[in-house]
C-alpha atoms as a PDB file:
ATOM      1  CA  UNK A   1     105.264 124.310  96.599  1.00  0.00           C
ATOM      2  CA  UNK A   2     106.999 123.980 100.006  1.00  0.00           C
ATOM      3  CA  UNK A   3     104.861 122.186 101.900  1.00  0.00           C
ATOM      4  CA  UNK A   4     107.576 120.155 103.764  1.00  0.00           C
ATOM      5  CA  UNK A   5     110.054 122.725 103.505  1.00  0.00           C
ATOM      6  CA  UNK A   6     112.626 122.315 106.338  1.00  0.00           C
ATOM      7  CA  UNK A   7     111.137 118.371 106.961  1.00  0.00           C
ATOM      8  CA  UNK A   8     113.685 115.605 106.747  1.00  0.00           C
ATOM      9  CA  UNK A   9     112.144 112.406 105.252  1.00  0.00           C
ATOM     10  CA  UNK A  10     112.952 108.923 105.095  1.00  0.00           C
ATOM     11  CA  UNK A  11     111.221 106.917 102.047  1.00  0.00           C
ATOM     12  CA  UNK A  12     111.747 103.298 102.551  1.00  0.00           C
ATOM     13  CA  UNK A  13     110.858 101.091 100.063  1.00  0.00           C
ATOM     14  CA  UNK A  14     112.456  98.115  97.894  1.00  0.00           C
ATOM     15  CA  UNK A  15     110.760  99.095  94.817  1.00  0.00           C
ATOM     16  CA  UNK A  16     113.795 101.530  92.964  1.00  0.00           C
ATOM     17  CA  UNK A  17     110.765 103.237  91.234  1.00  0.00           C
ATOM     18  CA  UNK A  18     108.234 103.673  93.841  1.00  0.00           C
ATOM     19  CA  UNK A  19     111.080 104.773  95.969  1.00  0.00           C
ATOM     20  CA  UNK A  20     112.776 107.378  93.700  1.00  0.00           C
ATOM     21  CA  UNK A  21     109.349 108.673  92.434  1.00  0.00           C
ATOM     22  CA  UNK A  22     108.068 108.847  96.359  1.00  0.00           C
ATOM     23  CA  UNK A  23     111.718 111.090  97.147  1.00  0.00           C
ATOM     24  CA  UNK A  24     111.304 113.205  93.926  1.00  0.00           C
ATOM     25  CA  UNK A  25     107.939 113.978  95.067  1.00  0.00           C
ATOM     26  CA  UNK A  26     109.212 115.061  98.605  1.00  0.00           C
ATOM     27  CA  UNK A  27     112.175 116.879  97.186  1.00  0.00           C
ATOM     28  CA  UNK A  28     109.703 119.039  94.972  1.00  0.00           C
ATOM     29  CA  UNK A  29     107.586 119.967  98.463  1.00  0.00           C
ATOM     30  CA  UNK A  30     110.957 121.405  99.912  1.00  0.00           C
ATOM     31  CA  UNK A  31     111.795 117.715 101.635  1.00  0.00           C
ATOM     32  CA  UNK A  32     115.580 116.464 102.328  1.00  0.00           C
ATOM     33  CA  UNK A  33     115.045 112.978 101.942  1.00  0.00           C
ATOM     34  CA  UNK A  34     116.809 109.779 102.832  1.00  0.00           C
ATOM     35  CA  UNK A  35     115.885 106.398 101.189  1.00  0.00           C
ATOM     36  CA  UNK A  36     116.749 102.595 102.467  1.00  0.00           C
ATOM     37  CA  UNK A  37     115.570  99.742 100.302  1.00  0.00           C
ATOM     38  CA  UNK A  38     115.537  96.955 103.324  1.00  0.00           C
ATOM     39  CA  UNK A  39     114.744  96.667 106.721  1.00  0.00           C
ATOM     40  CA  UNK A  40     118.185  96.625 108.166  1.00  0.00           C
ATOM     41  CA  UNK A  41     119.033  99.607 106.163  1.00  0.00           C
ATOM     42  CA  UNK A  42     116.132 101.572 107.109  1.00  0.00           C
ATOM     43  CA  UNK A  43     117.113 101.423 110.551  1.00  0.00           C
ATOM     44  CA  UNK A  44     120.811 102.772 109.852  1.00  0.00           C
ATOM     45  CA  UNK A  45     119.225 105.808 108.053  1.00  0.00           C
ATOM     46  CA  UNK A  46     116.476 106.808 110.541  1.00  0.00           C
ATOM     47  CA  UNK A  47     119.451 106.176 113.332  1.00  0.00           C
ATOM     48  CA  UNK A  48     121.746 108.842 110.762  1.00  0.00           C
ATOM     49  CA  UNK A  49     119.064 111.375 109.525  1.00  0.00           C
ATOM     50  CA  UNK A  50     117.083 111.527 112.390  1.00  0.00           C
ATOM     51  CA  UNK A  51     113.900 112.294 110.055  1.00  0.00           C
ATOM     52  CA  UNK A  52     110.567 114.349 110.808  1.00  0.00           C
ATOM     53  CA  UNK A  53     108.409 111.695 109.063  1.00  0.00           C
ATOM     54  CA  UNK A  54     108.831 107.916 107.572  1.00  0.00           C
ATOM     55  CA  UNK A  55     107.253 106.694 104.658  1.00  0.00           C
ATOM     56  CA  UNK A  56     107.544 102.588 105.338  1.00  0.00           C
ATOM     57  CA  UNK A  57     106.668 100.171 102.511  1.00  0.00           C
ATOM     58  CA  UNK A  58     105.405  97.235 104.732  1.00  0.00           C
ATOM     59  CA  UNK A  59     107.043  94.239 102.636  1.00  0.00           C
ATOM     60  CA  UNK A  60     110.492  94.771 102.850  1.00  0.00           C
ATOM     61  CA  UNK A  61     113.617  92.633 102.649  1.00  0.00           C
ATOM     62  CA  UNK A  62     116.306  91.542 105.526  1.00  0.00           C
ATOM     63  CA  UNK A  63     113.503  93.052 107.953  1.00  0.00           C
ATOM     64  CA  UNK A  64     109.861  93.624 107.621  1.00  0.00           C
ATOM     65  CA  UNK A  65     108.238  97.385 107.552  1.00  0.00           C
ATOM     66  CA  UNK A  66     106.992  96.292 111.490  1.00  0.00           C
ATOM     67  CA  UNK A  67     110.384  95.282 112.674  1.00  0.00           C
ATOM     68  CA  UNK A  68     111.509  98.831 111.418  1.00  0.00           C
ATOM     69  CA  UNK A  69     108.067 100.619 112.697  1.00  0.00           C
ATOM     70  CA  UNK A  70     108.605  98.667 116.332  1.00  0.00           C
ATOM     71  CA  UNK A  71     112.318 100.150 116.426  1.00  0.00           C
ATOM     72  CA  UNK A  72     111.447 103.593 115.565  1.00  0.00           C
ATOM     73  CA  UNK A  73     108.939 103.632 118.162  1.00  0.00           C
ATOM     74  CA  UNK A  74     111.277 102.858 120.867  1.00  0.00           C
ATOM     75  CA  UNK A  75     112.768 106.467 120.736  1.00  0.00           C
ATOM     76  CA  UNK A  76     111.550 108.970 123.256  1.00  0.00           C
ATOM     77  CA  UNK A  77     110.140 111.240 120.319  1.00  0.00           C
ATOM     78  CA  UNK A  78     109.767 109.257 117.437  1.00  0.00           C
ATOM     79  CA  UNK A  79     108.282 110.492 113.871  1.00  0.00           C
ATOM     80  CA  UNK A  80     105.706 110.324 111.929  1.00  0.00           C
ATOM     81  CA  UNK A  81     105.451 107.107 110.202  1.00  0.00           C
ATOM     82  CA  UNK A  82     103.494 106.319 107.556  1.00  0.00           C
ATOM     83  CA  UNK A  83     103.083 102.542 106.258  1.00  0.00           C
ATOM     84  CA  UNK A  84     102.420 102.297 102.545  1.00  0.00           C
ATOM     85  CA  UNK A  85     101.581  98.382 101.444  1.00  0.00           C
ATOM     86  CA  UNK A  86      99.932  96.732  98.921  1.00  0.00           C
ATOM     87  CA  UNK A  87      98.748  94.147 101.399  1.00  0.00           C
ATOM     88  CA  UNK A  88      94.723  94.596 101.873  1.00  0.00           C
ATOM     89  CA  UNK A  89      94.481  92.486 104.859  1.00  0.00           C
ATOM     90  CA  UNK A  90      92.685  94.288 108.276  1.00  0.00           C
ATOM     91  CA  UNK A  91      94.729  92.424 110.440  1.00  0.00           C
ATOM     92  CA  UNK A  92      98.114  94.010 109.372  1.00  0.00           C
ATOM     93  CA  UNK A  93      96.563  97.657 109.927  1.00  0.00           C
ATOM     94  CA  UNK A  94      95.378  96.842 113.030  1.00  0.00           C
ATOM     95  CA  UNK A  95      99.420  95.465 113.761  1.00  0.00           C
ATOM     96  CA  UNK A  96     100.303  98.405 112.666  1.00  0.00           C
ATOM     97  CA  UNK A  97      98.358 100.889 114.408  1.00  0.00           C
ATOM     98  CA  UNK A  98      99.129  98.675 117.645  1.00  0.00           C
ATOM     99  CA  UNK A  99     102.586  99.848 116.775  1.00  0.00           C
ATOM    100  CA  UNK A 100     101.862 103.141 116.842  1.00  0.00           C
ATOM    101  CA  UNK A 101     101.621 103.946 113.052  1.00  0.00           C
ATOM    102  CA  UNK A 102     100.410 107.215 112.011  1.00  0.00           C
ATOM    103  CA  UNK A 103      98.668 106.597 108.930  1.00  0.00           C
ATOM    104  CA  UNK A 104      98.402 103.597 107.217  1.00  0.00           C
ATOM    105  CA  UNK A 105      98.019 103.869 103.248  1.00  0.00           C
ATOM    106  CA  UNK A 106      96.918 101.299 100.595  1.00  0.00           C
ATOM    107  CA  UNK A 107      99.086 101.050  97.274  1.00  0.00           C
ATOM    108  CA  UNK A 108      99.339 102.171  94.625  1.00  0.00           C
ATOM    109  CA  UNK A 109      99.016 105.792  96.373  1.00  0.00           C
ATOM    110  CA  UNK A 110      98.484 108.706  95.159  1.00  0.00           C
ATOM    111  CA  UNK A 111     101.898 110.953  95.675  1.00  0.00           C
ATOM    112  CA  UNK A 112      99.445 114.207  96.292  1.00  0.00           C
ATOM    113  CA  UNK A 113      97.265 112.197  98.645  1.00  0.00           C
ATOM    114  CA  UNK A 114     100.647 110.546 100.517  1.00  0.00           C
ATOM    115  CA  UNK A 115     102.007 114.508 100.718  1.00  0.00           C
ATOM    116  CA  UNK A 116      98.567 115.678 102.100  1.00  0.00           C
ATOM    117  CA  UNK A 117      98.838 112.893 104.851  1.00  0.00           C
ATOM    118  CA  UNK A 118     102.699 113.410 106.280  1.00  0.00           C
ATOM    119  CA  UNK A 119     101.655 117.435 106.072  1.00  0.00           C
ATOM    120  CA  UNK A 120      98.707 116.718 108.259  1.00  0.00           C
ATOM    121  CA  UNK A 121      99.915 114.875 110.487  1.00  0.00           C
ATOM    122  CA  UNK A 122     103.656 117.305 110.630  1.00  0.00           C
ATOM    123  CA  UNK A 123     101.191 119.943 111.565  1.00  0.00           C
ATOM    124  CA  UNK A 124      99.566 117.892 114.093  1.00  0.00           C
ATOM    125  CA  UNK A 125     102.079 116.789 115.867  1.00  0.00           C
ATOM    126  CA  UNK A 126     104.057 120.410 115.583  1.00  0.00           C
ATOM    127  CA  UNK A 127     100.974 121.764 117.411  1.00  0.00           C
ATOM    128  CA  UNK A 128     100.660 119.063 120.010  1.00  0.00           C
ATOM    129  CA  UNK A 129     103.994 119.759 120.914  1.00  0.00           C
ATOM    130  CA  UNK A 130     104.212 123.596 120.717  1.00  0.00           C
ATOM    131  CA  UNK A 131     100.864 122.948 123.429  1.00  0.00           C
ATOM    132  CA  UNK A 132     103.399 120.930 125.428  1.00  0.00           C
ATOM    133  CA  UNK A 133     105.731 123.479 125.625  1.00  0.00           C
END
């Protein structure tokens, strides 16, 4: 499948094994991916690869998934950015969608349920633009 075909995705997470299996599972949907495994690295890659979509673990080290989420939606068009945490609490989604997240997902995740959500919302915000234009 090439669901993402074309998509450039950074996977941010500072779990090795969440993060490879999250890019493998990108790759496989036609995804170039980027990965950062901290805050302050996430940052340098989004600035590099200029992605179509995020995937943010909220618990991160050096800087926390909302420092990253806050500086990504500074730029004029930013991505879609979806915050993946194991964290339950209702006040950290609500931070988060303050933000301007775009989905917020509970771990552990389902990789087909986390692909089904970034093509959604690609799709969405492909057509809000192209009604822009």
């Amino acid at each position: 499948m090439n669901r993402l075909r074309d998509r450039v995705v950074l996977v941010v997470d500072d779990d090795e094994d969440i993060l490879s299996s999250i890019a493998l599972a990108m790759r496989a949907e036609g995804a170039e991916t980027a990965t950062a495994t901290d805050g302050a690295q996430a940052v340098a890659r989004f600035i590099d690869a200029v992605p179509d979509a995020v995937v943010l673990d909220m618990m991160l080290p050096r800087q926390s998934g909302f420092v990253v989420l806050e500086k990504i939606m500074e730029y004029e068009d930013p991505p879609v950015v979806v915050m993946i945490t194991a964290n339950q609490g209702r006040r950290h989604r609500e931070y988060a969608e303050g933000l301007g997240v775009s989905a917020y997902l509970n771990k552990p995740v389902a990789l087909e349920r986390l692909i089904e959500t970034l093509v959604e919302l690609l799709d969405r915000q492909e057509a809000g633009r192209a009604g822009e234009a």
